[in-house]
C-alpha atoms as a PDB file:
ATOM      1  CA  UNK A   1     -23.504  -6.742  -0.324  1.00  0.00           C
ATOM      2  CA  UNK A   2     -23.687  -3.678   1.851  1.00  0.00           C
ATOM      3  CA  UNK A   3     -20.747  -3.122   4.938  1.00  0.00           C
ATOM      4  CA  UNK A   4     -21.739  -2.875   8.459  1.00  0.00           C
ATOM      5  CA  UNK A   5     -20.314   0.567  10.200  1.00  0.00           C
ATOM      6  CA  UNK A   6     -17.592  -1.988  12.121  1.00  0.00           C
ATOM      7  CA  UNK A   7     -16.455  -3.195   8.494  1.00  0.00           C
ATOM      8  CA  UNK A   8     -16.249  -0.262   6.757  1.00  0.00           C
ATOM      9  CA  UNK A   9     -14.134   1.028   9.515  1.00  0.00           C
ATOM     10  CA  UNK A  10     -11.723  -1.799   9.264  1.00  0.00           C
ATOM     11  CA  UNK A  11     -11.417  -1.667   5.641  1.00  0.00           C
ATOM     12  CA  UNK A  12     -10.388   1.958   6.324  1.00  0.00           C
ATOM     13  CA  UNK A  13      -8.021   1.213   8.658  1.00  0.00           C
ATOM     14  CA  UNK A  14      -6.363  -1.911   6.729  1.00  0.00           C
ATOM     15  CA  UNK A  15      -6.069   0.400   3.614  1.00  0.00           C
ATOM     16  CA  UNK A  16      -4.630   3.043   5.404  1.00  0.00           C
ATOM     17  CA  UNK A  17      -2.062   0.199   7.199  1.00  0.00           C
ATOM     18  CA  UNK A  18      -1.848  -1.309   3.388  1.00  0.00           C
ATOM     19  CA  UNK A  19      -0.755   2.695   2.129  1.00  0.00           C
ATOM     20  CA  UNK A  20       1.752   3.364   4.815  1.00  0.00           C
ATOM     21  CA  UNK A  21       3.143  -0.209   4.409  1.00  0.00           C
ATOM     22  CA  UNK A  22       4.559   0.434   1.226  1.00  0.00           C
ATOM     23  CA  UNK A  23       5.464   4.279   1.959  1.00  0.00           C
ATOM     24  CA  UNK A  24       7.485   3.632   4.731  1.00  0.00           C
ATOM     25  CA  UNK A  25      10.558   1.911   2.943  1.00  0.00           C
ATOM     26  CA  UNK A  26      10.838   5.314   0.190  1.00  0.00           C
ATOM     27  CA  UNK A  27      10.305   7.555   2.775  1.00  0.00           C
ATOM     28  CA  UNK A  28      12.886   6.101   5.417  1.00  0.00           C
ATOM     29  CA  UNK A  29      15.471   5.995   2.367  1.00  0.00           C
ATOM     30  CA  UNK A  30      14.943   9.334   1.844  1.00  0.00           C
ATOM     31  CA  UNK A  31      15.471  10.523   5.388  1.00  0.00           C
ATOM     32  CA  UNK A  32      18.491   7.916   5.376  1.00  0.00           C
ATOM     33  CA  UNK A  33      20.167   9.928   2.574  1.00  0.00           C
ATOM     34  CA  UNK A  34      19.823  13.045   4.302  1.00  0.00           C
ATOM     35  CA  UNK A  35      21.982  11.649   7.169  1.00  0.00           C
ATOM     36  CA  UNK A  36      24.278  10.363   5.164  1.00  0.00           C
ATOM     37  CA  UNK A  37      24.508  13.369   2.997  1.00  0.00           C
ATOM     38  CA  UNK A  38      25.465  15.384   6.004  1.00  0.00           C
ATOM     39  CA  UNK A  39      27.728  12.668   7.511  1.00  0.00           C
ATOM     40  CA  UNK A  40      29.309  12.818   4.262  1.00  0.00           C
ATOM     41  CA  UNK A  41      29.842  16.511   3.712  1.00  0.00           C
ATOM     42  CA  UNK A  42      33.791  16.483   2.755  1.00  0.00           C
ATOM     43  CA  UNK A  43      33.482  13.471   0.633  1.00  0.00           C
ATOM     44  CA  UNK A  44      32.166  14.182  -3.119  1.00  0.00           C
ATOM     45  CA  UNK A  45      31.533  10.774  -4.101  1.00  0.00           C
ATOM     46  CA  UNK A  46      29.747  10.109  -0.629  1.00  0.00           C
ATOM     47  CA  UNK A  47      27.523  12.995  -1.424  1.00  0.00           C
ATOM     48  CA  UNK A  48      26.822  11.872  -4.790  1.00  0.00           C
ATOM     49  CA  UNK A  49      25.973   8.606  -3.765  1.00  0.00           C
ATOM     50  CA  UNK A  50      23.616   9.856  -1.219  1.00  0.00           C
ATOM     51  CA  UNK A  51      22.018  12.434  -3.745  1.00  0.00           C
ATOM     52  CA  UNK A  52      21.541   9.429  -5.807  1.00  0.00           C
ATOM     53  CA  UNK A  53      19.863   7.347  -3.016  1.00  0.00           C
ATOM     54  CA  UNK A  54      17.176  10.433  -1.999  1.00  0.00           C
ATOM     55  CA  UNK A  55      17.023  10.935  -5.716  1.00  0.00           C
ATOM     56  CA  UNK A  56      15.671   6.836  -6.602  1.00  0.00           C
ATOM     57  CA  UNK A  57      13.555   7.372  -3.134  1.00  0.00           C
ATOM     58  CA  UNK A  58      11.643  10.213  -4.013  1.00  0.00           C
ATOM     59  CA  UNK A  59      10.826   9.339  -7.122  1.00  0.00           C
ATOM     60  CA  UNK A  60       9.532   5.734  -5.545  1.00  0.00           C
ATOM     61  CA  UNK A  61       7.544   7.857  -3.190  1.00  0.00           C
ATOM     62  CA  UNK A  62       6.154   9.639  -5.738  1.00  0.00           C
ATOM     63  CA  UNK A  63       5.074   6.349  -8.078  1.00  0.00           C
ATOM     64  CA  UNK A  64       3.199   5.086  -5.242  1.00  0.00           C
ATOM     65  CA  UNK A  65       1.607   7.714  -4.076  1.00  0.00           C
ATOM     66  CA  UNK A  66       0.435   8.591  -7.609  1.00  0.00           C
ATOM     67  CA  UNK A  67      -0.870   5.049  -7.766  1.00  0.00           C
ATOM     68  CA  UNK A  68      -2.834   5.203  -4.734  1.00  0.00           C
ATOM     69  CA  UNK A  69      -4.443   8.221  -5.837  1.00  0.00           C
ATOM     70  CA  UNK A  70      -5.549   7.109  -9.370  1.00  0.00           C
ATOM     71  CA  UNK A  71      -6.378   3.704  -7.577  1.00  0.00           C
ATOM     72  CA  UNK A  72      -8.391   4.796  -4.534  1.00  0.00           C
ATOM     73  CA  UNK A  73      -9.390   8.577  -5.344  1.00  0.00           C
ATOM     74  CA  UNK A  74     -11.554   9.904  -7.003  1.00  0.00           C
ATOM     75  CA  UNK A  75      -9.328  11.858  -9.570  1.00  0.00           C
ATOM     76  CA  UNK A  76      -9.630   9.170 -12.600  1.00  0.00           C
ATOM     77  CA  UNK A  77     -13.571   8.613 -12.463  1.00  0.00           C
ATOM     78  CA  UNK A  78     -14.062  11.316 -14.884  1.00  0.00           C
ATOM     79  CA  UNK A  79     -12.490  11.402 -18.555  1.00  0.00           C
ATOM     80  CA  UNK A  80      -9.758  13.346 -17.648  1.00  0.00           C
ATOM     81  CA  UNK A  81      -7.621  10.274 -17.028  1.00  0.00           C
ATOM     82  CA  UNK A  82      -6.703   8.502 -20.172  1.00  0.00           C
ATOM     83  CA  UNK A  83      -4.786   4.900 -20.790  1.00  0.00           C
ATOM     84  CA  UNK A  84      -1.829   6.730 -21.528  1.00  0.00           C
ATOM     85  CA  UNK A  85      -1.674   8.337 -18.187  1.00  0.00           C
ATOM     86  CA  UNK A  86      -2.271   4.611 -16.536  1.00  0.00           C
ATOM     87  CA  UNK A  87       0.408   3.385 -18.229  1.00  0.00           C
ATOM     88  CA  UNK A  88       2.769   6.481 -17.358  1.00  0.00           C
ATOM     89  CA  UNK A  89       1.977   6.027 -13.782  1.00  0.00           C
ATOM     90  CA  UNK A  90       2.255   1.934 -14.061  1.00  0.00           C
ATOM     91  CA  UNK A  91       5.453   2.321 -15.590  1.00  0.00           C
ATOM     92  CA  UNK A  92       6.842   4.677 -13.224  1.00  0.00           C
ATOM     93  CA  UNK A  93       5.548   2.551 -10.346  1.00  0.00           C
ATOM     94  CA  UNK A  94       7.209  -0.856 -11.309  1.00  0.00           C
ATOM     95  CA  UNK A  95      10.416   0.318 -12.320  1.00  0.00           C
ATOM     96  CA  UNK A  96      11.460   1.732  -9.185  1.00  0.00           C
ATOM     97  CA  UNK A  97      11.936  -2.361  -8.302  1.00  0.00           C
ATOM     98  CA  UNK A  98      12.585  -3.123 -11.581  1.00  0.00           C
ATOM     99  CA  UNK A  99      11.354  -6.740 -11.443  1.00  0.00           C
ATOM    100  CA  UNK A 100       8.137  -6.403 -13.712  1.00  0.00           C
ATOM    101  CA  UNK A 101       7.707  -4.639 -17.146  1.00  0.00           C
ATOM    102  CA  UNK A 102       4.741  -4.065 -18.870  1.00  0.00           C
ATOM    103  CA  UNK A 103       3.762  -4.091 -22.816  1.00  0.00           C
ATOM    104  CA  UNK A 104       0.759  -2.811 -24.390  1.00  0.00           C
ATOM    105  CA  UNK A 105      -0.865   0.344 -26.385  1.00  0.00           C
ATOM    106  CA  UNK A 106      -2.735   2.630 -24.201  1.00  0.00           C
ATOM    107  CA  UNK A 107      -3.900   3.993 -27.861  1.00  0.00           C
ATOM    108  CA  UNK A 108      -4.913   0.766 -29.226  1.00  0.00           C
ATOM    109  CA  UNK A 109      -8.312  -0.620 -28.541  1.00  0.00           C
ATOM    110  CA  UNK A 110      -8.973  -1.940 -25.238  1.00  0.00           C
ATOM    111  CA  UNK A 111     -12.248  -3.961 -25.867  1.00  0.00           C
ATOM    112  CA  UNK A 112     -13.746  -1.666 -22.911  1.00  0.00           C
ATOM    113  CA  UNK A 113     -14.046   2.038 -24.149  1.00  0.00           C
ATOM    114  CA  UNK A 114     -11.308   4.041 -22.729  1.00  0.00           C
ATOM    115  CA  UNK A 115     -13.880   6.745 -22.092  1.00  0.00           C
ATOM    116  CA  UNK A 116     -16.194   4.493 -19.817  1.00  0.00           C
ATOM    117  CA  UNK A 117     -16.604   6.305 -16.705  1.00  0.00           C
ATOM    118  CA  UNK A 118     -13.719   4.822 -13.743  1.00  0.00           C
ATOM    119  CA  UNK A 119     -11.987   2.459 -16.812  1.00  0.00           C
ATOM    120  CA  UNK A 120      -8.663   4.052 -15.763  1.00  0.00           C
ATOM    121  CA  UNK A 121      -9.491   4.299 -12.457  1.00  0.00           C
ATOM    122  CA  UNK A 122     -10.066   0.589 -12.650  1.00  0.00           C
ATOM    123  CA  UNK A 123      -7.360  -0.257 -14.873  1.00  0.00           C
ATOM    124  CA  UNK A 124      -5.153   0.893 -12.389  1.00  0.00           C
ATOM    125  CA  UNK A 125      -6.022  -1.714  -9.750  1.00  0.00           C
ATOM    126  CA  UNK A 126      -6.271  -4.269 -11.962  1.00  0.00           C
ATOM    127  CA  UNK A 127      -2.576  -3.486 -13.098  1.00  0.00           C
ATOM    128  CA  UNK A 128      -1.778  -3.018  -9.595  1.00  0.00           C
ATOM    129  CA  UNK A 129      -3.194  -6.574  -8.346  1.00  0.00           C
ATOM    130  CA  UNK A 130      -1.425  -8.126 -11.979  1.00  0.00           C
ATOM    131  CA  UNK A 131       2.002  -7.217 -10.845  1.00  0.00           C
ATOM    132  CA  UNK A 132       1.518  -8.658  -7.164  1.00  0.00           C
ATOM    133  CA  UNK A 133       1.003 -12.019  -8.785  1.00  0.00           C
ATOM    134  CA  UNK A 134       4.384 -11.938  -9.996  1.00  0.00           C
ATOM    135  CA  UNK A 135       6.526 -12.089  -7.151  1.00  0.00           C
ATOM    136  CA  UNK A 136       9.634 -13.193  -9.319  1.00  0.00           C
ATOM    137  CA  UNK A 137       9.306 -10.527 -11.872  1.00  0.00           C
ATOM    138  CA  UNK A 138       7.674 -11.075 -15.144  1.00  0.00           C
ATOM    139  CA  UNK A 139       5.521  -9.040 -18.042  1.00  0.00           C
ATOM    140  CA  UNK A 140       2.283  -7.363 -17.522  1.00  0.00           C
ATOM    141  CA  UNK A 141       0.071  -7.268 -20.620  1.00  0.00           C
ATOM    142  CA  UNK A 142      -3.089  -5.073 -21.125  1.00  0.00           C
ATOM    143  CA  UNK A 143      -5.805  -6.198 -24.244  1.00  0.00           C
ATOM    144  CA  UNK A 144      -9.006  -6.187 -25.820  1.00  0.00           C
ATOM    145  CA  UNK A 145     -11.062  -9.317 -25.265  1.00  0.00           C
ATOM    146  CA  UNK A 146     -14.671  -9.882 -26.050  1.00  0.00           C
ATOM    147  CA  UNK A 147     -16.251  -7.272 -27.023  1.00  0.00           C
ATOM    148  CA  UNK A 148     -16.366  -4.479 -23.851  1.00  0.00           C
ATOM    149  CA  UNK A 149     -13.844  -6.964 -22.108  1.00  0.00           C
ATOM    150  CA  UNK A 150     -10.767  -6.021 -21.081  1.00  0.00           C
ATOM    151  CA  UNK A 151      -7.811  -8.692 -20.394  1.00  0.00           C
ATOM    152  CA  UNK A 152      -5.107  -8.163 -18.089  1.00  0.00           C
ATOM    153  CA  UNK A 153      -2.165 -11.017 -18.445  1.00  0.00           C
ATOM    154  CA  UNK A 154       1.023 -11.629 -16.698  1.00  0.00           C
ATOM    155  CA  UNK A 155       3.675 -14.144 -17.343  1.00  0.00           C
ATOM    156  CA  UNK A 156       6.687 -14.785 -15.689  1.00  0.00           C
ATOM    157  CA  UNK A 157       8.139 -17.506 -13.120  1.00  0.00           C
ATOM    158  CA  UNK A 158       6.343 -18.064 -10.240  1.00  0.00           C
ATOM    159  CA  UNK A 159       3.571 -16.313 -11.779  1.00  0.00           C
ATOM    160  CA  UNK A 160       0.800 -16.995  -8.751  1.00  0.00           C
ATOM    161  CA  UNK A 161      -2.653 -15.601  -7.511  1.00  0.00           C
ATOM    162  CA  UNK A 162      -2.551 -15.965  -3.679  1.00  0.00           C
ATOM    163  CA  UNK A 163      -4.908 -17.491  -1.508  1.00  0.00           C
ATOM    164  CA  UNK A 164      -7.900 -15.528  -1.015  1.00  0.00           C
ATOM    165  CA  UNK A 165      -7.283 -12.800  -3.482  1.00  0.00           C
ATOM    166  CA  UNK A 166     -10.222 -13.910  -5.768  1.00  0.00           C
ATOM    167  CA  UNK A 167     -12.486 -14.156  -2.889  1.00  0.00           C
ATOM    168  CA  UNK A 168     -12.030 -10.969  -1.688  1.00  0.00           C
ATOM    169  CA  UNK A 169     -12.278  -9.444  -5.404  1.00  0.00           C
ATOM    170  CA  UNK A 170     -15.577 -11.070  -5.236  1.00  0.00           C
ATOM    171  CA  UNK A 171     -16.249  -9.865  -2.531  1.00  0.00           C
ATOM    172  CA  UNK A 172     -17.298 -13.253  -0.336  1.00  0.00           C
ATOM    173  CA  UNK A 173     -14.582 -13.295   1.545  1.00  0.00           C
ATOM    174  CA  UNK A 174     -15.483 -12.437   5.205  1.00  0.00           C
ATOM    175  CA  UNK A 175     -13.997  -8.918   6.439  1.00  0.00           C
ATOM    176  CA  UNK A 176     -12.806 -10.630   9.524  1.00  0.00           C
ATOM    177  CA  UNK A 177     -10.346 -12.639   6.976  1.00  0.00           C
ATOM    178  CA  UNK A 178      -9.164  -9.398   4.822  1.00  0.00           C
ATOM    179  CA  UNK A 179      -5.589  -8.529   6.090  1.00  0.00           C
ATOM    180  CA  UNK A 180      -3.359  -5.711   4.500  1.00  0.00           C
ATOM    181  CA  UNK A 181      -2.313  -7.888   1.737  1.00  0.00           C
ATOM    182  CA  UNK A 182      -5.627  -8.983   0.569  1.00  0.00           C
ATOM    183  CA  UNK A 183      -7.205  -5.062   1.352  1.00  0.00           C
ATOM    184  CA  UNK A 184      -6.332  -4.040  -2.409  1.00  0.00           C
ATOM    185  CA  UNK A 185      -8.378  -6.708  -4.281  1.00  0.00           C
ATOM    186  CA  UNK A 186     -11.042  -6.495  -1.746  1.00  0.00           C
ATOM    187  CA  UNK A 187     -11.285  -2.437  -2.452  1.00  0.00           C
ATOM    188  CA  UNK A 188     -10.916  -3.015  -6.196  1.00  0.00           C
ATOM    189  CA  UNK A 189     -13.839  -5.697  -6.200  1.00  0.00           C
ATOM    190  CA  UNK A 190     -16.013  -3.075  -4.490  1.00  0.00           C
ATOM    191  CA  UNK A 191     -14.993  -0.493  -6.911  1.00  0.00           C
ATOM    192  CA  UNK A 192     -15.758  -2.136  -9.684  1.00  0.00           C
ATOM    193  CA  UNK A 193     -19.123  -3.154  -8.941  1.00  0.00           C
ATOM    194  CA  UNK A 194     -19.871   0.169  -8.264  1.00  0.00           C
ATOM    195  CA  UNK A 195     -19.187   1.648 -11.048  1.00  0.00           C
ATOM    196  CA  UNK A 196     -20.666  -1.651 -13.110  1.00  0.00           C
ATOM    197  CA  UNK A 197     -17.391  -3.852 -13.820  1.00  0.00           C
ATOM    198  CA  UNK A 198     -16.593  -7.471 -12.835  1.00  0.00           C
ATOM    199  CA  UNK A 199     -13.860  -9.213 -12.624  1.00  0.00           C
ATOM    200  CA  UNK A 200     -12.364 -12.181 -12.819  1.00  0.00           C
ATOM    201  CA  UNK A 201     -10.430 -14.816 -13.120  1.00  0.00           C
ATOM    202  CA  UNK A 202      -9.973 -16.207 -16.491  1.00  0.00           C
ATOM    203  CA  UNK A 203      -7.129 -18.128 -17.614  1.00  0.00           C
ATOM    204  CA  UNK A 204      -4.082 -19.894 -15.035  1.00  0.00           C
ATOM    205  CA  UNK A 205      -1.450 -22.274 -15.821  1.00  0.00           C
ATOM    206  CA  UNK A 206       2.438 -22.350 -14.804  1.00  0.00           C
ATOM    207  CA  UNK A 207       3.943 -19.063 -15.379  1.00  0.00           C
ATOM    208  CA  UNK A 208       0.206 -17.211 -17.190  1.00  0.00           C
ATOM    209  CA  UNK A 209      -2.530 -15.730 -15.697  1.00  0.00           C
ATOM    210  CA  UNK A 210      -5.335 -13.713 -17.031  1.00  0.00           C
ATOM    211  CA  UNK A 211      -7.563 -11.157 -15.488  1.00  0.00           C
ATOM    212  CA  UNK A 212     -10.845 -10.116 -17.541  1.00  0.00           C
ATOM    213  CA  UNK A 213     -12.087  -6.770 -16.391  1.00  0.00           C
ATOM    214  CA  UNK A 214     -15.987  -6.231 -18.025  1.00  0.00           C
ATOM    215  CA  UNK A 215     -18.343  -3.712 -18.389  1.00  0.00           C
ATOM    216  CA  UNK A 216     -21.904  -4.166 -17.925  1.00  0.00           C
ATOM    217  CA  UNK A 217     -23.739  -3.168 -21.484  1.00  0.00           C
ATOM    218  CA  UNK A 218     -26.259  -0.331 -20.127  1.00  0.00           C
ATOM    219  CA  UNK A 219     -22.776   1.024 -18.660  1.00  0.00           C
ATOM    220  CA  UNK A 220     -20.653   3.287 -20.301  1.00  0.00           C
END
């Protein structure tokens, strides 16, 4: 399905809204610690505390931003991202909240070649889109399915896929209906079928869900 000029534009602008969204909370921390550091600058322990503060911030900041980039740039098309440096970046990004943990082997076999061009880059939203359906907290679970199939699970309470998400991973869902939330599955959809993946869908009851990411067979 090809974008009209007006869509493409508002995709831009709801990623970039999506982006800032969850920049602005590190960020703002950071710039609170500063203040506090210099409101603090006879007390030790105050200063301490607000080292710590900029300290967890940053490094927030930093997961996120890293995220975006292997997500939405173009740095991990090529082969120089591998599954190991997915689930570095994963890790780093979910334990800034601390709520969701993840358990695989980024050396293991994956069912999709790790060396398929965008796999990581893909990976990484898929991982990304896992973890929102976990609002409670819960384990995220990367494995091989059948044959170039990847499968992404999560379990945990609560464990949910919102209303629209698979819609806009598909793709049908109409651009005047994408909001911020639903910006990221819409985006990874699109990437995915350009670079020859699907997914979907494929397993949901109380507390499990399952993701298959494929690869089309004249891909690699």
């Amino acid at each position: 399905m090809s974008l009209k000029n007006e869509e493409i534009t508002s995709l831009m602008e709801l990623l970039s809204s999506r982006i800032c969204h969850d920049l602005v909370s590190p960020v703002g921390a950071i710039n609170n610690g500063l203040e506090f550091m210099e409101d603090m600058a006879d007390d030790p322990e105050g200063r301490k505390e607000a080292t710590n503060l900029i300290a967890h911030s940053a490094t927030s900041a930093g997961a996120r931003l890293m995220a975006f980039r292997l997500a939405y740039g173009s740095g991990a098309v090529d082969g120089n991202i591998k599954p190991e440096d997915i689930q570095k970046a994963f890790g780093t990004l979910i334990r800034a909240d601390g709520k969701v943990r993840q358990s695989w082997d980024p050396f293991g076999p994956l069912g999709i070649p790790a060396t398929s061009r965008a796999f990581c880059k893909i990976l990484m939203g898929c991982l990304m889109m896992a973890s929102d359906c976990l609002p409670k907290g819960g384990m995220v679970f990367v494995d091989a399915g059948n044959g170039a199939e990847t499968l992404i699970k999560v379990e945990g309470t609560g464990a949910t896929v919102r209303e629209n998400v698979e819609n806009a991973l598909a793709g049908t869902l109409e651009i005047s209906a994408v909001d911020p939330r639903l910006v990221h599955p819409y985006i990874l959809g699109q990437s995915a079928r350009t670079y020859g993946y699907s997914i979907a869908l494929k397993e949901q009851s109380e507390g499990q869900i399952t993701w298959s990411l494929t690869l089309a067979k004249n891909e690699n």
